[in-house]
C-alpha atoms as a PDB file:
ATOM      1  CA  UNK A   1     -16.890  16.042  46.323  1.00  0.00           C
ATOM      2  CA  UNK A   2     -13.714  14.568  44.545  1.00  0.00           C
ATOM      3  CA  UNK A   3     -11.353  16.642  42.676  1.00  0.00           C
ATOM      4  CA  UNK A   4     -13.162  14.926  39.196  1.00  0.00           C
ATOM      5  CA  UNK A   5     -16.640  15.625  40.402  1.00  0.00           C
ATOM      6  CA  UNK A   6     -15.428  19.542  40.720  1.00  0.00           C
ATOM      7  CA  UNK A   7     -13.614  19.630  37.403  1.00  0.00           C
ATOM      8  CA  UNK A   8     -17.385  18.547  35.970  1.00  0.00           C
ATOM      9  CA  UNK A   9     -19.188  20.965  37.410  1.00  0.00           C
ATOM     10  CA  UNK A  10     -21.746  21.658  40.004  1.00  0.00           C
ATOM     11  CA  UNK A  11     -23.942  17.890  40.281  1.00  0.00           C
ATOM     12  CA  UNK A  12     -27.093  20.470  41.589  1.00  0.00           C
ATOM     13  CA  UNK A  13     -26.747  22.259  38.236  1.00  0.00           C
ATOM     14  CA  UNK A  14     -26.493  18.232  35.999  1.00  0.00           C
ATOM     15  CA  UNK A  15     -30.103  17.681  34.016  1.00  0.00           C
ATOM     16  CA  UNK A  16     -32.061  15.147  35.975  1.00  0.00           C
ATOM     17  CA  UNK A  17     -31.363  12.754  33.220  1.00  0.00           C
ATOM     18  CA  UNK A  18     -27.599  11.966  33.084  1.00  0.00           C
ATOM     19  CA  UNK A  19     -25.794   9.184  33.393  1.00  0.00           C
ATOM     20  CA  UNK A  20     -22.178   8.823  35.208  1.00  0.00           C
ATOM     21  CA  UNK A  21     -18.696   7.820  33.274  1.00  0.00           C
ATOM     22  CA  UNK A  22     -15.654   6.666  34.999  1.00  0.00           C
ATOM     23  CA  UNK A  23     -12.333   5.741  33.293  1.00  0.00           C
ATOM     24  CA  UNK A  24      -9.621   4.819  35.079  1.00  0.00           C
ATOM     25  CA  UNK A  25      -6.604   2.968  34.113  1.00  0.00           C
ATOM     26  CA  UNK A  26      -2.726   3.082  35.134  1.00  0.00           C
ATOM     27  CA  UNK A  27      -2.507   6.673  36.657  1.00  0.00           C
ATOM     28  CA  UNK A  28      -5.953   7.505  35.205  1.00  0.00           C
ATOM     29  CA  UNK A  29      -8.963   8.246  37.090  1.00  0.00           C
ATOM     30  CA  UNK A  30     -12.251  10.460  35.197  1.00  0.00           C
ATOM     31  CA  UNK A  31     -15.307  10.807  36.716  1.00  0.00           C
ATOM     32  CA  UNK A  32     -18.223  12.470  34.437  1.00  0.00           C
ATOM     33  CA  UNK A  33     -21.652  13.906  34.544  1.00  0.00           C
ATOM     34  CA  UNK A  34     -22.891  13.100  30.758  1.00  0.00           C
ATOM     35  CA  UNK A  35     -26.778  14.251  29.720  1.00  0.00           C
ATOM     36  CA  UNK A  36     -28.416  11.145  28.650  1.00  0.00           C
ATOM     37  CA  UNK A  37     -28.749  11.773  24.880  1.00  0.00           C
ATOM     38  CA  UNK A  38     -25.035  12.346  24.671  1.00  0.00           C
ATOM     39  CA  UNK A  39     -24.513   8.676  25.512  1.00  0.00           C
ATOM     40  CA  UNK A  40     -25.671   7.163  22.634  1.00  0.00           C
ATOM     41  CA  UNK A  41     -22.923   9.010  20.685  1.00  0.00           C
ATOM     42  CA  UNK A  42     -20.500   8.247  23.162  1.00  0.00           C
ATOM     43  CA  UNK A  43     -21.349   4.300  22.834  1.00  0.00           C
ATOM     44  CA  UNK A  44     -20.972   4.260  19.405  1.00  0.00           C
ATOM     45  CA  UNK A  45     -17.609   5.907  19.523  1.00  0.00           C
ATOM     46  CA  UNK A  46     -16.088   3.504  21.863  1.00  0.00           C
ATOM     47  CA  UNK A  47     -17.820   0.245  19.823  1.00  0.00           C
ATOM     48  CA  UNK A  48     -16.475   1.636  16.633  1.00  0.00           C
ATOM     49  CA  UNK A  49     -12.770   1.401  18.414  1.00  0.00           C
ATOM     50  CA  UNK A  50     -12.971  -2.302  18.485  1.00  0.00           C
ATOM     51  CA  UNK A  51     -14.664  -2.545  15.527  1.00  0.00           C
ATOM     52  CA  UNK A  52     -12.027  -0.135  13.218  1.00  0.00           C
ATOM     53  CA  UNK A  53      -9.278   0.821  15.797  1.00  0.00           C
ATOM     54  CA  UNK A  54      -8.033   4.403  14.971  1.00  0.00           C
ATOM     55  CA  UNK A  55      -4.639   4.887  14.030  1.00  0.00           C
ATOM     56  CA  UNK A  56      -3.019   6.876  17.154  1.00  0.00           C
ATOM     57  CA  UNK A  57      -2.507  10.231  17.425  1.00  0.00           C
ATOM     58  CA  UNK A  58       1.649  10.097  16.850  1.00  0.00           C
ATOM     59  CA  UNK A  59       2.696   8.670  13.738  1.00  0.00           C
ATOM     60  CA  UNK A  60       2.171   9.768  10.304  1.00  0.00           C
ATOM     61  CA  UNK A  61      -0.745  11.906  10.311  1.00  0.00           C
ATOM     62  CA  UNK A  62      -1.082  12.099   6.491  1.00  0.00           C
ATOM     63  CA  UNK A  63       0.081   9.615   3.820  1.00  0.00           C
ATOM     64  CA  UNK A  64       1.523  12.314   1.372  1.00  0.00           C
ATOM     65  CA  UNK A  65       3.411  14.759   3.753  1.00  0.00           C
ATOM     66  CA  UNK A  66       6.662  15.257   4.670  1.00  0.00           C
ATOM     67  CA  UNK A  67       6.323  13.991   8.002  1.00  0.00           C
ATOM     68  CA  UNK A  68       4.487  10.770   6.955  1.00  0.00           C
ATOM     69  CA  UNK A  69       6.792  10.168   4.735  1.00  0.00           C
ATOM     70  CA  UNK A  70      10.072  10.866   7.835  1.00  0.00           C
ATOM     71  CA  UNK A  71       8.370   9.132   9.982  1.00  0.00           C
ATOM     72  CA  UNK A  72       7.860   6.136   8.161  1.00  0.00           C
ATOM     73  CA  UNK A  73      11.719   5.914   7.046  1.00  0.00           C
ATOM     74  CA  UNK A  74      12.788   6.125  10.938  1.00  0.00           C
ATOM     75  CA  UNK A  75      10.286   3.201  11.137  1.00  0.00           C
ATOM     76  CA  UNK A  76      11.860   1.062   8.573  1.00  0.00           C
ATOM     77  CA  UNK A  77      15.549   2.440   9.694  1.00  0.00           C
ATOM     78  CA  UNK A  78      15.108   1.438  13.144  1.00  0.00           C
ATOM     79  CA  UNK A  79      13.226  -1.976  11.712  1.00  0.00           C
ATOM     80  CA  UNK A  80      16.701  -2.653   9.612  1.00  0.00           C
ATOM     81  CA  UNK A  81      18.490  -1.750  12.124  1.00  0.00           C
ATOM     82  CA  UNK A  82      17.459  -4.483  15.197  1.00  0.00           C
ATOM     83  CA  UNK A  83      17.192  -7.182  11.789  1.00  0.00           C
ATOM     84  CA  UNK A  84      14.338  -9.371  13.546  1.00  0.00           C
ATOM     85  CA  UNK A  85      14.992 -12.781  12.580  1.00  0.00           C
ATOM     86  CA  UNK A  86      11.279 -14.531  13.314  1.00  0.00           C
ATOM     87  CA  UNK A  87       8.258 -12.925  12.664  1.00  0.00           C
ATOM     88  CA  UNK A  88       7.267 -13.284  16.722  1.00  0.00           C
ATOM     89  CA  UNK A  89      10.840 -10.775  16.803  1.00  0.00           C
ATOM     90  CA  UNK A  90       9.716  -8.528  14.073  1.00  0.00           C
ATOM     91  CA  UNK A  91       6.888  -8.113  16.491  1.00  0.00           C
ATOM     92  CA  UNK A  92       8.414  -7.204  19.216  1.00  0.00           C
ATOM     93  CA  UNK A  93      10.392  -4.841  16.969  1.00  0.00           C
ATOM     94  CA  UNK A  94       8.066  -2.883  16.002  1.00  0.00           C
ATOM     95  CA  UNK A  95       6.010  -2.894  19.556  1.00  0.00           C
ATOM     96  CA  UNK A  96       9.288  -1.580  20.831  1.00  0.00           C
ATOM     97  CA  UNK A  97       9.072   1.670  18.354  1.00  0.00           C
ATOM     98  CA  UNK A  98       6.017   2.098  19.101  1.00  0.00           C
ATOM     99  CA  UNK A  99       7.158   2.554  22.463  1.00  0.00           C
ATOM    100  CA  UNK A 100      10.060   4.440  21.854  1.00  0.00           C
ATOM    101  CA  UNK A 101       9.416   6.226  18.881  1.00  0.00           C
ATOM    102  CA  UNK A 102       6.019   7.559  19.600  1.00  0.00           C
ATOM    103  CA  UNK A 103       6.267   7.697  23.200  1.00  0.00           C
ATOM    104  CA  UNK A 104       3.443   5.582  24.118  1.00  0.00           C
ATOM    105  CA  UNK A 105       3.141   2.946  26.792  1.00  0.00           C
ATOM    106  CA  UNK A 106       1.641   0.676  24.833  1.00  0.00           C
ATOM    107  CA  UNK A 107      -0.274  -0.570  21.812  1.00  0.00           C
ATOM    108  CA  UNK A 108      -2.433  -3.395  20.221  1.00  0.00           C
ATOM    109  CA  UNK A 109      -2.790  -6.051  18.056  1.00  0.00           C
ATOM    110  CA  UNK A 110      -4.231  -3.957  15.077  1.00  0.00           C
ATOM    111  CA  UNK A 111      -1.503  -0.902  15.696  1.00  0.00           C
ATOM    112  CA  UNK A 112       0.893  -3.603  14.957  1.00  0.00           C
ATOM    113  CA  UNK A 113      -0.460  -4.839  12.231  1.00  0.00           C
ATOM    114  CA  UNK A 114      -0.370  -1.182  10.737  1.00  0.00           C
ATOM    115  CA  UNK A 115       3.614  -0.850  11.759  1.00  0.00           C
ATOM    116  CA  UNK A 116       4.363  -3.917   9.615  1.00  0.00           C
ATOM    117  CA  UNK A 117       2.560  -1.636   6.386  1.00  0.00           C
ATOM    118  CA  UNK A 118       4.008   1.299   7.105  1.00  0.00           C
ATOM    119  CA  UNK A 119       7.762  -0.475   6.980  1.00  0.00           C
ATOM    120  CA  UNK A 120       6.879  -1.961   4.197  1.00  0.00           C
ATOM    121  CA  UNK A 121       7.532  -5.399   5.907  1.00  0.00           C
ATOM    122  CA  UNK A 122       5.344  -8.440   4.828  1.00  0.00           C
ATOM    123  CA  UNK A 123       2.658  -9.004   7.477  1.00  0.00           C
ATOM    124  CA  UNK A 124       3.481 -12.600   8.723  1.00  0.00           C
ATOM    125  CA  UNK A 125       0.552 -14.786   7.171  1.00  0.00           C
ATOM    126  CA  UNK A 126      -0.108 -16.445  10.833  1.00  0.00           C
ATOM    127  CA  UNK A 127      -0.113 -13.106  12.413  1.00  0.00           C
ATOM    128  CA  UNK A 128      -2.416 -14.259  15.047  1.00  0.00           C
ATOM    129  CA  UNK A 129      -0.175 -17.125  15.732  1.00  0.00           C
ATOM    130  CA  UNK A 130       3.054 -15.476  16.055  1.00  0.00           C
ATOM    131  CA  UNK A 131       1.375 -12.931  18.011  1.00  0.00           C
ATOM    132  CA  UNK A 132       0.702 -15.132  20.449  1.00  0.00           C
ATOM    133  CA  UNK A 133       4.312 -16.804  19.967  1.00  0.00           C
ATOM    134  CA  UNK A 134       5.654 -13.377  21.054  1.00  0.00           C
ATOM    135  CA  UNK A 135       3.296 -13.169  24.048  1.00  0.00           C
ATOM    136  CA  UNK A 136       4.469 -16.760  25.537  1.00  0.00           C
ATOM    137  CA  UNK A 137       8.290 -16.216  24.696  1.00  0.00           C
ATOM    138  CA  UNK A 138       7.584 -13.108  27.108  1.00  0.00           C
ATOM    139  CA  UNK A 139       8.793 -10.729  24.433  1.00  0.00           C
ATOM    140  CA  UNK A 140       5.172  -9.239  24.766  1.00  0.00           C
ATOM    141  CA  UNK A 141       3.158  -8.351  28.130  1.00  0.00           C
ATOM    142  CA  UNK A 142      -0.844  -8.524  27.992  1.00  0.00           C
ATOM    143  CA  UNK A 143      -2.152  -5.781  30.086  1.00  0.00           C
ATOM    144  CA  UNK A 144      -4.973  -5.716  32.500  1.00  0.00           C
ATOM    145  CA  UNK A 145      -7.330  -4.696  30.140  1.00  0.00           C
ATOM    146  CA  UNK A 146      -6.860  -7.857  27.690  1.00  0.00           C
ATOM    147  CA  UNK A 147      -6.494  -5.632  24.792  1.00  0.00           C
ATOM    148  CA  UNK A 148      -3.586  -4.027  25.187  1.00  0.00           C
ATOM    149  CA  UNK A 149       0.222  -5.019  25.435  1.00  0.00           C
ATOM    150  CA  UNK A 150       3.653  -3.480  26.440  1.00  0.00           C
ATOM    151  CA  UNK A 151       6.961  -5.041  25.208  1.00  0.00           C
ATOM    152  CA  UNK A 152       8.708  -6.992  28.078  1.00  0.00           C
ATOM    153  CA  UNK A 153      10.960  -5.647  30.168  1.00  0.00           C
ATOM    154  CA  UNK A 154      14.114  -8.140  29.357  1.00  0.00           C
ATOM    155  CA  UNK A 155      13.387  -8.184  26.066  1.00  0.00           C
ATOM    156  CA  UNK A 156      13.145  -4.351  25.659  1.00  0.00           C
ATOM    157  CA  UNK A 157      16.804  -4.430  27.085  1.00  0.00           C
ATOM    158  CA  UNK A 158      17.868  -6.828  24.675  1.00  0.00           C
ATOM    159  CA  UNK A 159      16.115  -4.653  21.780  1.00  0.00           C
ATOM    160  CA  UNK A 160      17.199  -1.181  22.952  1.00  0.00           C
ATOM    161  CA  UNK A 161      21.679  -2.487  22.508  1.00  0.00           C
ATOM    162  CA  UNK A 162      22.624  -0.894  19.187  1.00  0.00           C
ATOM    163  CA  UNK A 163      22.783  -3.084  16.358  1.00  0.00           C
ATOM    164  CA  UNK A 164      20.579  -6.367  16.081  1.00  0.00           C
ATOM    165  CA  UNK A 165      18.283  -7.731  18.569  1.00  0.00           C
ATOM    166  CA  UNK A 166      19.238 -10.693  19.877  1.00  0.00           C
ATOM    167  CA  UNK A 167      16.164 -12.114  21.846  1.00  0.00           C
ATOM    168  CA  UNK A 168      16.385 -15.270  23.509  1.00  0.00           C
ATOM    169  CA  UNK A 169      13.852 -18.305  21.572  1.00  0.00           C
ATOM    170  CA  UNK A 170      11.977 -20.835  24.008  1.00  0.00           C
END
């Protein structure tokens, strides 16, 4: 019995009709037990992510509160700050407070796309494009799972100096 299959409970005591989740990812491994007319809910959670991506958990929880409303003006402070030149920088920009500002390890193309709203920057009109621009210039990493993306690890060096972000254009 694995340390997963304990945390979920006895199997002998699991309703003959259930069906078995695993996750795993970078330092993530879930095994589950899950009755049968649970996963139909469960399915149309994780559809509904690719469909209409959620907003993450850190960031502005609320439009009209006080924390919205700080953390979209460290957004925009820290955006001003690096002064992204091309749109494939502004990307990388923003990936990179997503990063640091909201500790995560990484993002996607639709968080991004909410980062340039919430800065109040204009969304480049070729996002797609320049997304991929940033992606071949290396100043964004795809991740195993082909959805999501980290900010390079050069790049991120040249973005975390104070002042504006010099990255290199190839």
């Amino acid at each position: 019995m694995t340390e997963a299959d304990d945390v979920a409970g006895d199997h002998e005591t699991q309703p003959a009709e259930a069906c078995r989740i695993e996750i795993t990812g970078p330092g993530l491994s879930v095994t589950r037990s899950l009755p049968m007319q649970r996963l139909p809910a469960l399915l149309d959670y994780l559809l509904r992510q690719e469909r209409e991506p959620v907003p993450p958990t850190p960031g502005p929880a609320a439009e009209d509160t006080p924390a919205a409303d700080s953390w979209r003006q460290g957004l925009r402070a820290y955006y001003d700050d690096k002064r992204p030149a091309t749109n494939p920088e502004r990307i990388a920009v923003l990936g990179r407070f997503v990063e640091v500002a909201e500790g995560r390890t990484s993002f996607n193309k639709g968080e991004l796309r909410r980062r340039f709203l919430s800065a109040e920057v204009p969304l480049p009109r070729n996002f797609s494009r320049d997304f991929a621009t940033a992606v071949r210039r290396g100043y964004l990493v795809a991740l195993s799972d082909g959805y999501s993306y980290q900010v390079g690890s050069g790049v991120r060096r040249l973005i975390d100096r104070d002042g504006p972000a010099l990255l290199p254009r190839a």
